[in-house]
Every structure is written in C-alpha cells, then in structure tokens.
N, C-alpha and C. Protein backbone atom coordinates (compact mmCIF):
# COMPACT_ATOMS: atom_id res chain seq x y z
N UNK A 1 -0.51 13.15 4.82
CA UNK A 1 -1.49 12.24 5.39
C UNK A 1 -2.76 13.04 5.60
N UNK A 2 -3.96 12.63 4.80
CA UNK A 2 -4.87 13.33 4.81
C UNK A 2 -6.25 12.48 6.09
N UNK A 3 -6.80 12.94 6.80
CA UNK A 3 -8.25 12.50 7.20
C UNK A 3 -9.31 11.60 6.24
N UNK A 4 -9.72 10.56 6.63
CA UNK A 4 -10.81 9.85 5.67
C UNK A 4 -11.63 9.09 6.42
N UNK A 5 -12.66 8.82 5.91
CA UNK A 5 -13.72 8.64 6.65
C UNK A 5 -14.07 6.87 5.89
N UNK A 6 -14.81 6.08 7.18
CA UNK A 6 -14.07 4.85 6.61
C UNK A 6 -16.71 4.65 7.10
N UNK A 7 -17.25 5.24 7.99
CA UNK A 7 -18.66 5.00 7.55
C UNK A 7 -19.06 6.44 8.82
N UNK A 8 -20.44 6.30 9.27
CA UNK A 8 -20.83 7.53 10.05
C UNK A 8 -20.70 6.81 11.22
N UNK A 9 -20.44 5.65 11.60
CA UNK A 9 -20.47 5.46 12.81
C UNK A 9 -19.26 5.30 13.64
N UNK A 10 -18.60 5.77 14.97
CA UNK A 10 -17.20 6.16 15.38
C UNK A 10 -17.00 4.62 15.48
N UNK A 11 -15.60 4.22 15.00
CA UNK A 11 -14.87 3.02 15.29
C UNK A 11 -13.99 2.78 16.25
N UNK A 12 -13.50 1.61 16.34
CA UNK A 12 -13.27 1.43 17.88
C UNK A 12 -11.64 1.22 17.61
N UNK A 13 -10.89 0.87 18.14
CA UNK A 13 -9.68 0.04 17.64
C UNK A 13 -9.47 -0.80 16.87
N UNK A 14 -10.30 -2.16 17.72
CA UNK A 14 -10.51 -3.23 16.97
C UNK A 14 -11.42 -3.21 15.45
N UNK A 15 -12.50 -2.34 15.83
CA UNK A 15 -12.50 -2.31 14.36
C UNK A 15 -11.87 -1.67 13.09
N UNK A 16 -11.44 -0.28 13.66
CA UNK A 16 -10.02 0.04 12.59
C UNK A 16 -9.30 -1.00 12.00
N UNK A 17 -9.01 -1.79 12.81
CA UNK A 17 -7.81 -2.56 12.51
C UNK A 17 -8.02 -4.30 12.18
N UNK A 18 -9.59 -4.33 11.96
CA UNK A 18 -10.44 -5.36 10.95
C UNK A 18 -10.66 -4.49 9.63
N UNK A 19 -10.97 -3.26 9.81
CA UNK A 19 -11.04 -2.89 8.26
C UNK A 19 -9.64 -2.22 7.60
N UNK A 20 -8.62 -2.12 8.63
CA UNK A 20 -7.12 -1.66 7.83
C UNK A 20 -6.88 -2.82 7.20
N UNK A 21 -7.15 -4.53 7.96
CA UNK A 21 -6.49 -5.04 7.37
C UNK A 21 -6.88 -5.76 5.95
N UNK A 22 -8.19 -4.72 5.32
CA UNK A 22 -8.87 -5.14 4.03
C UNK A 22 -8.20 -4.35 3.02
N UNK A 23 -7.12 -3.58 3.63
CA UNK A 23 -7.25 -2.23 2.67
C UNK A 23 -5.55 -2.37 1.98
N UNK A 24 -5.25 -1.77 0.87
CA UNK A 24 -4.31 -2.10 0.48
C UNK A 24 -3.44 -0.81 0.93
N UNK A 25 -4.17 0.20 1.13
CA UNK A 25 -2.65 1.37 2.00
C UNK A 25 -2.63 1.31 2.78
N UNK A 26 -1.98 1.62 3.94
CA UNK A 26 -1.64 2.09 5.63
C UNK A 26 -2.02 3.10 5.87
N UNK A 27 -3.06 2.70 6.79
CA UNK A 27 -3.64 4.08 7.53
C UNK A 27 -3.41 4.31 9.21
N UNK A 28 -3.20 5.22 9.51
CA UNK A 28 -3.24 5.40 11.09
C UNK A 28 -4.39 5.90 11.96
N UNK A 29 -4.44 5.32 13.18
CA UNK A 29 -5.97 6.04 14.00
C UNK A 29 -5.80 6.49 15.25
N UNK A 30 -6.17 7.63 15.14
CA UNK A 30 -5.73 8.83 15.94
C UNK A 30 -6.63 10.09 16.28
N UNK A 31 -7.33 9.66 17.75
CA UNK A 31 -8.24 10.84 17.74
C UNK A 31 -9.36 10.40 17.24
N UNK A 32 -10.00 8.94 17.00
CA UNK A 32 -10.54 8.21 16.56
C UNK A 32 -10.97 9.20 15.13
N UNK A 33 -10.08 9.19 14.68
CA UNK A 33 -10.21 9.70 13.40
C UNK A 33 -8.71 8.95 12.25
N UNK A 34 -9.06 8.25 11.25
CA UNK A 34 -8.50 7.13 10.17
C UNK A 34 -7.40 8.31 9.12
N UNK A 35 -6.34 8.18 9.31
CA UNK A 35 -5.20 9.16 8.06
C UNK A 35 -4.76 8.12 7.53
N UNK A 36 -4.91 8.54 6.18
CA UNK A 36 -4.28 7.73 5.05
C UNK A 36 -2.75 8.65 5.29
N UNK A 37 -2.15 7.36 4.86
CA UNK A 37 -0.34 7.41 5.30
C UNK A 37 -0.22 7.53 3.57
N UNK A 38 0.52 8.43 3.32
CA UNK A 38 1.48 9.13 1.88
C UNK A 38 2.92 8.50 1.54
N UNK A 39 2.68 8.62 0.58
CA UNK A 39 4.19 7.80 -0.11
C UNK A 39 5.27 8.81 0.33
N UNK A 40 6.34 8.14 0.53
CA UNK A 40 7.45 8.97 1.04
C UNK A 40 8.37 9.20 -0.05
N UNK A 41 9.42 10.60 0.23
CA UNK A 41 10.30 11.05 -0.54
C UNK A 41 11.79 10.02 -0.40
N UNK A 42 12.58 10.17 -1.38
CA UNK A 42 13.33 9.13 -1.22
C UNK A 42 14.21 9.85 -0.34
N UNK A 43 14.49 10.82 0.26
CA UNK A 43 14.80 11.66 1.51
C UNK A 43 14.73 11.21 2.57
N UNK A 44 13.15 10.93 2.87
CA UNK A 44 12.80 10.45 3.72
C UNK A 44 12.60 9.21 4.21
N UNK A 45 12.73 8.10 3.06
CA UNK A 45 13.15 6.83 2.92
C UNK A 45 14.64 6.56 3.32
N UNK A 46 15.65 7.47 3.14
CA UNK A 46 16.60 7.24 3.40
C UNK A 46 17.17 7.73 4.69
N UNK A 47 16.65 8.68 5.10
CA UNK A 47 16.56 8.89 6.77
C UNK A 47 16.34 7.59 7.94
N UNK A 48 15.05 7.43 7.09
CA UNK A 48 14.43 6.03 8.01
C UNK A 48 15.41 4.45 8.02
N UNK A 49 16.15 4.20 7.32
CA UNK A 49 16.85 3.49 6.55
C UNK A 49 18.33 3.63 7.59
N UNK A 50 18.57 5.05 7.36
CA UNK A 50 19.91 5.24 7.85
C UNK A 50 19.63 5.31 9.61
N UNK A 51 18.24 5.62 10.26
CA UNK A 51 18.73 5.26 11.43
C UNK A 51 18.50 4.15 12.00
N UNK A 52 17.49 2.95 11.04
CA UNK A 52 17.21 1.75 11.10
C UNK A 52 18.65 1.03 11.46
N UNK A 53 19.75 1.33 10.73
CA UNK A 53 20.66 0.66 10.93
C UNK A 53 21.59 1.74 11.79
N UNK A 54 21.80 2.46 11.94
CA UNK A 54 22.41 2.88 13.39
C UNK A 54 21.97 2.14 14.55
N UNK A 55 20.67 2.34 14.62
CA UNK A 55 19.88 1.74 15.72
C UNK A 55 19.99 0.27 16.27
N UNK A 56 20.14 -0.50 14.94
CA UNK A 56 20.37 -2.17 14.69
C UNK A 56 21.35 -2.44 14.69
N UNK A 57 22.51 -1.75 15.07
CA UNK A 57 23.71 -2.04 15.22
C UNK A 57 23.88 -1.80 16.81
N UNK A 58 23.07 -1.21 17.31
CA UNK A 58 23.20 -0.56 18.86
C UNK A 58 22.60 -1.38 19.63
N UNK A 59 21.83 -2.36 18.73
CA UNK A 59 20.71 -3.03 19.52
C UNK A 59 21.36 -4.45 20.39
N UNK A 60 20.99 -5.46 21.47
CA UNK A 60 21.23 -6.46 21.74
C UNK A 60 20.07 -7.67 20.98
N UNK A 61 20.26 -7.92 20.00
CA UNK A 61 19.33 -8.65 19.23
C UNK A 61 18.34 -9.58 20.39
N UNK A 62 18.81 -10.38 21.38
CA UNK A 62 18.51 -11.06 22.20
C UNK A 62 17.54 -9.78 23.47
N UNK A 63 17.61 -8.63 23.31
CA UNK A 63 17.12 -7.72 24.23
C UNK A 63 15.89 -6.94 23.40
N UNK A 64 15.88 -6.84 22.18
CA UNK A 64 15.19 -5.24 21.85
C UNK A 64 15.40 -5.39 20.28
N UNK A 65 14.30 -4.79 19.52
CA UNK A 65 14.76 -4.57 18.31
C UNK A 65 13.99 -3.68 17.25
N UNK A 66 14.44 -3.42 16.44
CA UNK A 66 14.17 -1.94 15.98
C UNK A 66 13.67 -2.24 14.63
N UNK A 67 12.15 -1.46 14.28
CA UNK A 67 11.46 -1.55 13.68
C UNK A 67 11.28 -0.44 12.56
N UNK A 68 10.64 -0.95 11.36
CA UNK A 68 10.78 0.37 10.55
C UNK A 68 8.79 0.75 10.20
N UNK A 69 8.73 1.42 9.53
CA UNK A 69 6.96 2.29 9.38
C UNK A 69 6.07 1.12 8.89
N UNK A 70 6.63 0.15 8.39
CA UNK A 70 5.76 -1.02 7.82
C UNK A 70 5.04 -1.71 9.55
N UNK A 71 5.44 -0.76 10.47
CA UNK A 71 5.00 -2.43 12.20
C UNK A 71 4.35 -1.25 12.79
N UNK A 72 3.14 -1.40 13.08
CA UNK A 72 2.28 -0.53 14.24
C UNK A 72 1.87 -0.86 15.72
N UNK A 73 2.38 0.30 15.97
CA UNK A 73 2.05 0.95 17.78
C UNK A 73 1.22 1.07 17.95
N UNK A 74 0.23 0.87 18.97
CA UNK A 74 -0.76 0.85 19.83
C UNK A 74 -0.96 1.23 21.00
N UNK A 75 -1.10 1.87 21.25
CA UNK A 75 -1.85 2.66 22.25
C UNK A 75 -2.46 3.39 22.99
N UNK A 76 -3.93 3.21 24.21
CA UNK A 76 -4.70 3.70 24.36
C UNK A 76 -5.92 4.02 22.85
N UNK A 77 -5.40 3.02 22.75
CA UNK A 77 -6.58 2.77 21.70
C UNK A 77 -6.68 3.42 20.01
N UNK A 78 -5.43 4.24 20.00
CA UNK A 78 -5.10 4.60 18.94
C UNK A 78 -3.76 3.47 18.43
N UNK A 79 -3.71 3.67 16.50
CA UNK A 79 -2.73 3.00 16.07
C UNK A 79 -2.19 3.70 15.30
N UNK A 80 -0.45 3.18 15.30
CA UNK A 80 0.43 4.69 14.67
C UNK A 80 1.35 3.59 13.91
N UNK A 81 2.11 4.17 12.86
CA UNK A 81 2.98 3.58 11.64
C UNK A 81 4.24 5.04 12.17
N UNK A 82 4.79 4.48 13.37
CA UNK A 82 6.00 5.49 13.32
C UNK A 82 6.83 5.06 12.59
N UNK A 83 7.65 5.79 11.79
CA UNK A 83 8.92 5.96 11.35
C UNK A 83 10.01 4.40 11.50
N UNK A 84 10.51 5.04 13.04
CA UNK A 84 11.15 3.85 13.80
C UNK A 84 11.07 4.06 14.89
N UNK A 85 10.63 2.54 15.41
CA UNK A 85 9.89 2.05 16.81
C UNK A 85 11.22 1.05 17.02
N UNK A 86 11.54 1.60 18.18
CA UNK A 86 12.53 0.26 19.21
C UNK A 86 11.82 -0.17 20.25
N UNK A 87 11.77 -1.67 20.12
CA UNK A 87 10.90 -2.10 21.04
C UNK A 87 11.65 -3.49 22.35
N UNK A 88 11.58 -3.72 23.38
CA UNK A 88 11.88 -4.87 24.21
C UNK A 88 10.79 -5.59 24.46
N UNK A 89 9.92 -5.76 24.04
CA UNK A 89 8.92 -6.23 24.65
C UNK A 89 8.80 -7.55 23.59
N UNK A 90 8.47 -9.10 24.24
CA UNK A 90 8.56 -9.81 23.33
C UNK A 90 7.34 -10.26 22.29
N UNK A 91 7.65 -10.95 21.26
CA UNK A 91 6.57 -10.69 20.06
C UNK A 91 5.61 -11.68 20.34
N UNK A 92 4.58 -11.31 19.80
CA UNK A 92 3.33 -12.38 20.68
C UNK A 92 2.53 -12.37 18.96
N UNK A 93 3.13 -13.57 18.70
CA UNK A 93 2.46 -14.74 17.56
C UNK A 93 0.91 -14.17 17.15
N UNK A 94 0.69 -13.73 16.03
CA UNK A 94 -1.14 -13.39 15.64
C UNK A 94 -1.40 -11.61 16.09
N UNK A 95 -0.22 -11.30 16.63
CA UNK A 95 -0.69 -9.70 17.00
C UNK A 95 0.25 -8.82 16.10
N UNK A 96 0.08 -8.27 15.04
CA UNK A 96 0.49 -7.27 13.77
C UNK A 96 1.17 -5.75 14.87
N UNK A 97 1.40 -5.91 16.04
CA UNK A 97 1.40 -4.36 16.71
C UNK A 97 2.03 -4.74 17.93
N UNK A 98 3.00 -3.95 18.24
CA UNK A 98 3.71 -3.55 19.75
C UNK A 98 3.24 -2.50 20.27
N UNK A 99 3.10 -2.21 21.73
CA UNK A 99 2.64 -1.48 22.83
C UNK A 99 3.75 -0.56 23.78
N UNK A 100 4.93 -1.19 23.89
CA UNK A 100 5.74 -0.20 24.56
C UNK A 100 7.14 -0.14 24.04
N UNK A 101 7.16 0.49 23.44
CA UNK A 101 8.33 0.96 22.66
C UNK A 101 9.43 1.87 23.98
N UNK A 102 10.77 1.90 23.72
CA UNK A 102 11.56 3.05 23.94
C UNK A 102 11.95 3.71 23.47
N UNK A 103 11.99 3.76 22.39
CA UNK A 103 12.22 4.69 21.25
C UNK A 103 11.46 4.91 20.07
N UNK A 104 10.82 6.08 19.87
CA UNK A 104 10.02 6.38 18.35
C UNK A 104 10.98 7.44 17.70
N UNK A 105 11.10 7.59 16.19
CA UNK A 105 10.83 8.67 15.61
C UNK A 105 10.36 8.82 14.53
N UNK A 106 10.21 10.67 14.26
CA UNK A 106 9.31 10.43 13.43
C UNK A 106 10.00 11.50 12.25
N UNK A 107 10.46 11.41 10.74
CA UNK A 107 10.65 11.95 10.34
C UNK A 107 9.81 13.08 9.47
N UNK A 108 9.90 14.26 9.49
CA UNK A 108 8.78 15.29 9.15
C UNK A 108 8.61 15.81 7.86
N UNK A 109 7.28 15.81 7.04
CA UNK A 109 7.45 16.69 6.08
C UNK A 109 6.63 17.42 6.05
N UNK A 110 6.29 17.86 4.65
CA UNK A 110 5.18 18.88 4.56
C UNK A 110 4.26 18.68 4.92
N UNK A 111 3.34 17.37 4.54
CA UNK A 111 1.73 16.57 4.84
C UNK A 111 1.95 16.16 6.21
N UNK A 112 3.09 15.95 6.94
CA UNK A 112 2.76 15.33 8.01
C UNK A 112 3.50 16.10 9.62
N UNK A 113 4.28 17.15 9.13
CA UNK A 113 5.09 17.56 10.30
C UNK A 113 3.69 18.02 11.64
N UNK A 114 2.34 18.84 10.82
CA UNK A 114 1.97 19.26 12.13
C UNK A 114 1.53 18.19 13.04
N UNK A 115 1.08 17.08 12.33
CA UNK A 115 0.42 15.86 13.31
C UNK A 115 1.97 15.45 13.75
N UNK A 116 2.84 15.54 13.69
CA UNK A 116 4.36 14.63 13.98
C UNK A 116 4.12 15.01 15.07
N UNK A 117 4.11 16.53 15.35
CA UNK A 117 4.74 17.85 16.38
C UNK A 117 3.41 18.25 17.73
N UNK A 118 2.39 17.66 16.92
CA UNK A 118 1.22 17.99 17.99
C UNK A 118 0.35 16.40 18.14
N UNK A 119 -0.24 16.08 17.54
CA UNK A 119 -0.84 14.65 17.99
C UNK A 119 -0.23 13.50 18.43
N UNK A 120 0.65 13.22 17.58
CA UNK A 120 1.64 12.27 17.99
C UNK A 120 2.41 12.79 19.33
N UNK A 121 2.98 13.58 19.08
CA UNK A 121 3.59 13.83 20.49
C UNK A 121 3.02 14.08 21.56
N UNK A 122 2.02 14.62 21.45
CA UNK A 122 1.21 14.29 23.01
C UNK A 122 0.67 12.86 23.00
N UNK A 123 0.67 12.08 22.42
CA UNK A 123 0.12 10.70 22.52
C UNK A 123 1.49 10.01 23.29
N UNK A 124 2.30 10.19 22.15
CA UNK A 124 3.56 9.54 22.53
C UNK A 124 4.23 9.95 23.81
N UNK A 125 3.95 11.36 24.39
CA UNK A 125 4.79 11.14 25.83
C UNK A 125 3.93 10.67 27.09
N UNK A 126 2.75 10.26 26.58
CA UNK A 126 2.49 9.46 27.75
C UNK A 126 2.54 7.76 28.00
N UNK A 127 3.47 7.55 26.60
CA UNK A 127 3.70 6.23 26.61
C UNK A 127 4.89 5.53 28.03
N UNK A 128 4.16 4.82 28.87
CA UNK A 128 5.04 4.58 30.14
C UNK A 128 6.58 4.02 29.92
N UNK A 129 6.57 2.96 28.67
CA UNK A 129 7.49 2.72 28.40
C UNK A 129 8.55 3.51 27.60
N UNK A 130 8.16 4.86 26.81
CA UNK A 130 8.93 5.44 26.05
C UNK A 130 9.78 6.37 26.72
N UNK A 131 11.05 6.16 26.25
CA UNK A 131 12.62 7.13 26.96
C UNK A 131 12.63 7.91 25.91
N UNK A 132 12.67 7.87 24.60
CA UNK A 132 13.10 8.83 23.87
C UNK A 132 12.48 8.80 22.48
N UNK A 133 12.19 10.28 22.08
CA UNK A 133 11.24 10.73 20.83
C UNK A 133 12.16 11.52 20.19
N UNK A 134 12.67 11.10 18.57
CA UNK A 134 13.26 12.14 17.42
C UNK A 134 12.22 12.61 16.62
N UNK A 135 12.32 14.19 16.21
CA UNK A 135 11.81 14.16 15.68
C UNK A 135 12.74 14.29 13.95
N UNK A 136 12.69 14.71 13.28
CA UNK A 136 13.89 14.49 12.35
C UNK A 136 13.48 15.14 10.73
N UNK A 137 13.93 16.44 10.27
CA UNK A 137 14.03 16.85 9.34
C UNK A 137 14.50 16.04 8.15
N UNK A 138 13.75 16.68 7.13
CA UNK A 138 14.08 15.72 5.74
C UNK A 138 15.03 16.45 5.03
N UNK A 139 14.98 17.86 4.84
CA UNK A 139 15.66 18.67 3.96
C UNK A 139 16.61 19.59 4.87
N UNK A 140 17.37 19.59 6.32
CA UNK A 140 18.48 20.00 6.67
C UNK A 140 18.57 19.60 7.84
N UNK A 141 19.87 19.21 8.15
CA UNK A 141 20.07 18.92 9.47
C UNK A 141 19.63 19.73 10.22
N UNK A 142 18.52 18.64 11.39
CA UNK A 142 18.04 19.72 12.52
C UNK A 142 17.22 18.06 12.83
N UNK A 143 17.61 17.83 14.07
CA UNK A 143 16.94 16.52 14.57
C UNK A 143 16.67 17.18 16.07
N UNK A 144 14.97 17.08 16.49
CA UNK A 144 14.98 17.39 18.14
C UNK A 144 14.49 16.31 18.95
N UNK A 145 15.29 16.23 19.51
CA UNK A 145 15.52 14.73 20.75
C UNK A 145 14.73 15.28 22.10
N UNK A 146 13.92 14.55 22.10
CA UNK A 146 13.10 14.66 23.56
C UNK A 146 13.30 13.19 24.40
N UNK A 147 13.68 13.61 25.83
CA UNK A 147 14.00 12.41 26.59
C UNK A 147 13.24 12.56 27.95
N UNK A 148 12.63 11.03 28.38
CA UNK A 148 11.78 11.68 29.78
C UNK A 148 12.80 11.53 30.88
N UNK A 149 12.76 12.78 31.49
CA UNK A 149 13.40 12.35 33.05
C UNK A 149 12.52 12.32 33.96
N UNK A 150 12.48 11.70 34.84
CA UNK A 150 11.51 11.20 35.51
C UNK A 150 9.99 11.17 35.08
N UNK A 151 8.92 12.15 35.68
CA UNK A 151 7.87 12.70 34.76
C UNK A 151 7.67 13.61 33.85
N UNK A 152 8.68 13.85 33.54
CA UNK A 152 8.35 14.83 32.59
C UNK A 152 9.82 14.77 31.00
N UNK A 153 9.83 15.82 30.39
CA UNK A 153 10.26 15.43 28.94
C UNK A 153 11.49 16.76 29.01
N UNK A 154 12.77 16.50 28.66
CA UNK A 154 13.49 17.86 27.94
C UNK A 154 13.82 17.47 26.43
N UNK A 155 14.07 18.34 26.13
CA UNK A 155 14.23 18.72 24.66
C UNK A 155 15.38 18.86 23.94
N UNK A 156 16.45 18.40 23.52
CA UNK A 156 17.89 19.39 22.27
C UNK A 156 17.21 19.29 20.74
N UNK A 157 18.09 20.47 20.38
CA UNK A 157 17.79 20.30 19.03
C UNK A 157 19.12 19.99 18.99
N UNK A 158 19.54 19.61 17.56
CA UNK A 158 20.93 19.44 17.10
C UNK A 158 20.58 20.10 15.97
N UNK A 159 21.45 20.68 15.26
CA UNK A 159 21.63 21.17 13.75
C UNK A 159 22.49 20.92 12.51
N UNK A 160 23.98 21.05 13.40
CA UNK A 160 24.90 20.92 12.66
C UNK A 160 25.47 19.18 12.81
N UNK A 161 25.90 18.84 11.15
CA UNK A 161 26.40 17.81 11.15
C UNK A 161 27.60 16.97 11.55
N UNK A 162 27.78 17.94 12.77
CA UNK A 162 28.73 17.81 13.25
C UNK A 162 28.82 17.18 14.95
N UNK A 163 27.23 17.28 15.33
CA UNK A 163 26.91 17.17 16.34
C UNK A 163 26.79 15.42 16.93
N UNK A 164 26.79 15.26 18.14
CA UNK A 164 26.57 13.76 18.04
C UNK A 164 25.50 13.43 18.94
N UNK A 165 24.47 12.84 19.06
CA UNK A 165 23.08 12.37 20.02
C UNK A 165 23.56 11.58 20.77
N UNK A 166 23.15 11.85 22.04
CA UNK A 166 23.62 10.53 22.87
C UNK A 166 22.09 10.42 23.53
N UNK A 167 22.16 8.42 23.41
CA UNK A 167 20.23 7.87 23.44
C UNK A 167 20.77 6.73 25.21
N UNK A 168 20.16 7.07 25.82
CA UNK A 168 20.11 5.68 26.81
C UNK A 168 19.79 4.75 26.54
N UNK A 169 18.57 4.42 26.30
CA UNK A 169 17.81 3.23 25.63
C UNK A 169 17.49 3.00 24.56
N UNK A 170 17.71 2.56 23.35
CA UNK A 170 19.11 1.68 23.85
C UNK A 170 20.78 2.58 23.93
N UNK A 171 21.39 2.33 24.38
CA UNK A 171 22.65 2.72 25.11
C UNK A 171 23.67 3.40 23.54
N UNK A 172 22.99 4.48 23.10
CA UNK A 172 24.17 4.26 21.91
C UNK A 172 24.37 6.26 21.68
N UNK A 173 25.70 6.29 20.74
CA UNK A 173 25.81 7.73 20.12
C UNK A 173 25.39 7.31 18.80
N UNK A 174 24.55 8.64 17.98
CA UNK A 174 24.35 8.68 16.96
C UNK A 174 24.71 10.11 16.36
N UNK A 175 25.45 10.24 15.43
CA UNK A 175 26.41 11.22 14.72
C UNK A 175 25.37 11.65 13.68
N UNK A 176 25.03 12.66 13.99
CA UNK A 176 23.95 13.40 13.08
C UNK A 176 24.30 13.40 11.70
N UNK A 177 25.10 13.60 11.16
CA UNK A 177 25.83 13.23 9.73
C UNK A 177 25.56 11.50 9.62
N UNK A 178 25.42 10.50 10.20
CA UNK A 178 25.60 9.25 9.58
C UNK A 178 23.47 9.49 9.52
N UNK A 179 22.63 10.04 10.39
CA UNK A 179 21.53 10.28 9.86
C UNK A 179 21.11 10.67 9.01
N UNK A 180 22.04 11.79 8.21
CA UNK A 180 21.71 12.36 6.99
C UNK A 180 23.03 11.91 5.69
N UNK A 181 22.99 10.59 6.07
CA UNK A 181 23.98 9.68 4.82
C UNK A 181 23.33 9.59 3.66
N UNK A 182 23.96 10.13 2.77
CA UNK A 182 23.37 10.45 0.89
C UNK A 182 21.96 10.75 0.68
N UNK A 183 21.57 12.11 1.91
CA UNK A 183 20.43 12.54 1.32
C UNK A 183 20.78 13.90 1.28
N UNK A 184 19.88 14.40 0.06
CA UNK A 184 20.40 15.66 -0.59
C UNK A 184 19.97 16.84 0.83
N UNK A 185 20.61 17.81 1.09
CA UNK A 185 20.34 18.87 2.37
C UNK A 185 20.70 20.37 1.73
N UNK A 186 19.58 21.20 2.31
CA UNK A 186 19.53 22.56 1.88
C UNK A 186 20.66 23.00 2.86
N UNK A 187 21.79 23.92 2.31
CA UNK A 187 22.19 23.40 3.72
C UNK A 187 23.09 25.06 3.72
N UNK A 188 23.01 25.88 4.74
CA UNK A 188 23.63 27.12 4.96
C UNK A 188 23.06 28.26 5.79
C-alpha cells in the first residue's frame, strides 16, 4: 500500500470518502494522508477467509457480525479496510462504514506490515469499543493477539500450530492451525 495524493488541498473525511467512492480501487485514510490498498496474495486471501469463518461460526448472528476487507471502519476521522472487523453495532441504511468494532485484524505483508504494526495500531487501540487486535502472519505461524484490560493493552504471540487463542468478544477458541488451513508456511 503505497501513499497518493488525490489534489494540494488536505481532505477531510467526508471528502475522502466522496472521492473513494468515484474510484475503482480501495483506498484507506490515515493521517490524513490517502493509501492505495494492493492486491493480495492468495496466502493472504486465505487467512482472511479462514478466520472469516471461524469467527462466523462464533458469532450470535442476531448479536454481532463479522466482516471481511471489502466494509470500512471509521474513526476519528480516518477510514480503514481492515482485514476482519467484528462488529455489534447495528447497520444504519445509506452508511458504507461501521464505527465500533470488537474485533480487528490485520494480516501482514511486505507493503503493508509497517503501517499494520505502527499506524493502525495506535489508531486502533484507542478505539473505545475494541477488545481485541490480531495481528497475523502470511508465511508462518506467528499470530500476536493484543487484548485491552481495562486501560490499557497486553500482548501473546502464538507460533506454533499447535497453540489455541482464546478471544472474549466474541466468546470463542481459535486453533492457530484452522487459521493457517491450506496455506503454504515456511515452516522450521
């Protein structure tokens, strides 16, 4: 995801998101500055995929529901295309974007791990509603789970595929091996 410049004058939200919706790629705004969003590896398509449905199986359809990189987050005035967004908050007809998520993640690669690990994540832990942030390797098991307790955030990594995540919100285990279901891993 590279930086691009959309005229010289700084844009606002609302207007980002009058001129995203002219444009035929997905871009994110952040730092009031516009990243064109990159085609993904089928790695990383299948990451997103495999915890889409972990997640959607954990979910109470009637409570919360779990989104994939095509639905954008909002907030404080920036807009983000996470990965996967779990959201409770209900959908409000004419608005393309949710606001308080409990769950993001974000899977990392080359073009995008440093913004995953530094912009996004300081954006994202001051989201009031967010309990929990993955971040999530493409090429070997290694997923790091950040959860807020009270004000503030701890951290696990997991590595081995052997390990299992346990998420509060929503209420579920996720088996690090069913995250990395038929994608190729460097792995030793």
């Amino acid at each position: 995801m590279s930086a691009v410049t959309t005229s010289d004058a700084p844009l606002t939200s609302d207007d980002f998101l009058a001129w995203e919706g002219q444009q035929e790629e997905r871009h994110e705004f952040i730092a009031g500055e516009v990243h064109a969003m990159t085609g993904a590896s089928f790695a990383h398509k299948s990451i997103v995929l495999n915890l889409f449905r972990i997640l959607d199986a954990a979910l109470d359809p009637e409570d919360c529901v779990v989104l994939d990189e095509t639905v954008q987050f909002r907030f404080a005035g920036e807009l983000f295309y996470p990965d996967i967004m779990v959201t409770c908050e209900e959908y409000q007809p004419g608005r393309e974007w949710f606001e308080s998520p409990v769950l993001l993640a974000e899977v990392l690669s080359q073009s995008t791990q440093r913004r995953d690990r530094s912009l996004k994540l300081s954006r994202y832990q001051r989201v009031p509603s967010l309990r929990t942030f993955l971040l999530v390797a493409q090429d070997r098991p290694w997923v790091q789970v950040m959860r807020r307790v009270g004000d503030s955030w701890s951290a696990t990594v997991h590595e081995s595929l052997d390990e299992v995540i346990e998420v509060a919100h929503p209420a579920c285990r996720i088996a690090v091996r069913d995250i990395y279901r038929r994608v190729p891993l460097m792995l030793g």
